[in-house]
C-alpha atoms as a PDB file:
ATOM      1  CA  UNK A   1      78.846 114.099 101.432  1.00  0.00           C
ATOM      2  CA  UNK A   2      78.264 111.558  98.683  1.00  0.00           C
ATOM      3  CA  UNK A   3      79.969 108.284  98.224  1.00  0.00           C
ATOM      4  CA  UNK A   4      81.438 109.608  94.960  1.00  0.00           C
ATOM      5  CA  UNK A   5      82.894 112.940  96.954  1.00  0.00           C
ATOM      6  CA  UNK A   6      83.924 111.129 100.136  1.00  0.00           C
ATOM      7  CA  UNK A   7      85.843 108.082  97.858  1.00  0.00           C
ATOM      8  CA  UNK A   8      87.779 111.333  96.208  1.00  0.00           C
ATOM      9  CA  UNK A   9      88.384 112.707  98.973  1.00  0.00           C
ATOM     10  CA  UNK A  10      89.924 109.965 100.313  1.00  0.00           C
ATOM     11  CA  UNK A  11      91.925 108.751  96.983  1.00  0.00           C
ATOM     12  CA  UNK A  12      90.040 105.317  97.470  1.00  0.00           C
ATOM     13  CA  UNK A  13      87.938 104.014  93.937  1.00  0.00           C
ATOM     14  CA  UNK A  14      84.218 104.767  94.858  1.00  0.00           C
ATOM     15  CA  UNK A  15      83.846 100.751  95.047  1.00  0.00           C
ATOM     16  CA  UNK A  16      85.401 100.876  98.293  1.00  0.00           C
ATOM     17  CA  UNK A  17      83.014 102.804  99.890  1.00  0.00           C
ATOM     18  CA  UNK A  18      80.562 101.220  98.455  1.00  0.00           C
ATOM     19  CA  UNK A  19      81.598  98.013 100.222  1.00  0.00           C
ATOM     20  CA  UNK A  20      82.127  99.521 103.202  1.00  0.00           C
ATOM     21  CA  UNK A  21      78.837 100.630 103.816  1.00  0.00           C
ATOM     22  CA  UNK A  22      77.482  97.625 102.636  1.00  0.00           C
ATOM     23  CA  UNK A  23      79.576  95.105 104.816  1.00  0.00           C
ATOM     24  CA  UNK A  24      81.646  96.866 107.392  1.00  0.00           C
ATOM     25  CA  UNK A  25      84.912  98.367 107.453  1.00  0.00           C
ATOM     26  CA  UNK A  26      85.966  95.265 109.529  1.00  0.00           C
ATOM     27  CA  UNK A  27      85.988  93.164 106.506  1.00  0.00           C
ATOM     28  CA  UNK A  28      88.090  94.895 104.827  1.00  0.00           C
ATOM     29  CA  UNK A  29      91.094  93.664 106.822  1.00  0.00           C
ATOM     30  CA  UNK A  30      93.609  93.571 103.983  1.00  0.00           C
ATOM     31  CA  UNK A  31      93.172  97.147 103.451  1.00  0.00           C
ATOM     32  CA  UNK A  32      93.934  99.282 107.118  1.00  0.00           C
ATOM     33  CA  UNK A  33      95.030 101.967 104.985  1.00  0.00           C
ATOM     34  CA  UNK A  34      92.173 102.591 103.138  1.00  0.00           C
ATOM     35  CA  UNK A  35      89.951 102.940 106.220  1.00  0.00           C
ATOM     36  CA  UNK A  36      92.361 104.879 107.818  1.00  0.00           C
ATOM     37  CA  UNK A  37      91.901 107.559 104.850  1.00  0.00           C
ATOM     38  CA  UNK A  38      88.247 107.425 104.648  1.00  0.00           C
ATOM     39  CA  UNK A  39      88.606 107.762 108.290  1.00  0.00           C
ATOM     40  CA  UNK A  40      91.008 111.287 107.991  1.00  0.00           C
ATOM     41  CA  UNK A  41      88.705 112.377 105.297  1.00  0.00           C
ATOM     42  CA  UNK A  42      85.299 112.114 107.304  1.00  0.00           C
ATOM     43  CA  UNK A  43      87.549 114.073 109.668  1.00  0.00           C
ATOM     44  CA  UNK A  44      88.854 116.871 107.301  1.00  0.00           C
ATOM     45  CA  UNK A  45      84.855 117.489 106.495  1.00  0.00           C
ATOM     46  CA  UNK A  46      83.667 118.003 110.855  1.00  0.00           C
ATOM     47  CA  UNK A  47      83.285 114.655 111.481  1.00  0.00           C
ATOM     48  CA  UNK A  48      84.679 113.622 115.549  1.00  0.00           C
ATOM     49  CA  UNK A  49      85.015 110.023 116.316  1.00  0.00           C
ATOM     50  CA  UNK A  50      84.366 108.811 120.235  1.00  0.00           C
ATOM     51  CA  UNK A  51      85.366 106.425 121.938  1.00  0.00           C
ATOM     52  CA  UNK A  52      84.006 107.077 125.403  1.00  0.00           C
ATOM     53  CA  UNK A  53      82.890 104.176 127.556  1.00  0.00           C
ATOM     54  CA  UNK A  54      84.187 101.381 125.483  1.00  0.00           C
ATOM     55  CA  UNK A  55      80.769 102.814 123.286  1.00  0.00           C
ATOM     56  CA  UNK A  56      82.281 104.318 119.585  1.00  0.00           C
ATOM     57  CA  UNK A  57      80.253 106.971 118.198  1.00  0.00           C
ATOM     58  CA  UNK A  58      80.484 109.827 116.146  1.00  0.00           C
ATOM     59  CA  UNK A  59      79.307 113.691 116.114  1.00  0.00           C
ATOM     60  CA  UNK A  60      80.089 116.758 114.106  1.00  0.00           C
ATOM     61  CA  UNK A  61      82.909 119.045 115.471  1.00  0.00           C
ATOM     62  CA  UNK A  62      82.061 122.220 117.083  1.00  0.00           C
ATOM     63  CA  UNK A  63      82.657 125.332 114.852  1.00  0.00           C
ATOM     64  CA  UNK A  64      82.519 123.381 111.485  1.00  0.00           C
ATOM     65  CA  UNK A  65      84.758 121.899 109.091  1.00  0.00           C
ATOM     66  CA  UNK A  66      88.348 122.953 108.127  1.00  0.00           C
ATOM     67  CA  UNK A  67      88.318 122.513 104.474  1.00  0.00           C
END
């Protein structure tokens, strides 16, 4: 997924993710909301977050993607 598809998909200006890959999600602390979409859109394409172990990671879902 590009930047371009993934900031659609999300309804976030392609900026955004820009910055975010860049400088961290973290730093974008005014904006909870926006990470929280990119977040549901990586998941609407396969994508599982973890959080096993106090250790975050990330995999693609079994079986594909919904959409």
């Amino acid at each position: 997924m590009s930047q371009g598809q993934l900031a659609k998909q999300a309804g976030i200006n392609i900026n955004t993710v820009v910055t975010m890959e860049k400088q961290g999600a973290a730093l974008l602390t005014n904006a909870p909301e926006k990470i929280e979409a990119v977040k549901s859109a990586l998941e609407a394409s396969g994508v599982e977050f973890l959080f096993a172990n106090s250790q975050p990671g990330v995999r693609l879902r079994k079986g594909g993607h919904e959409g």
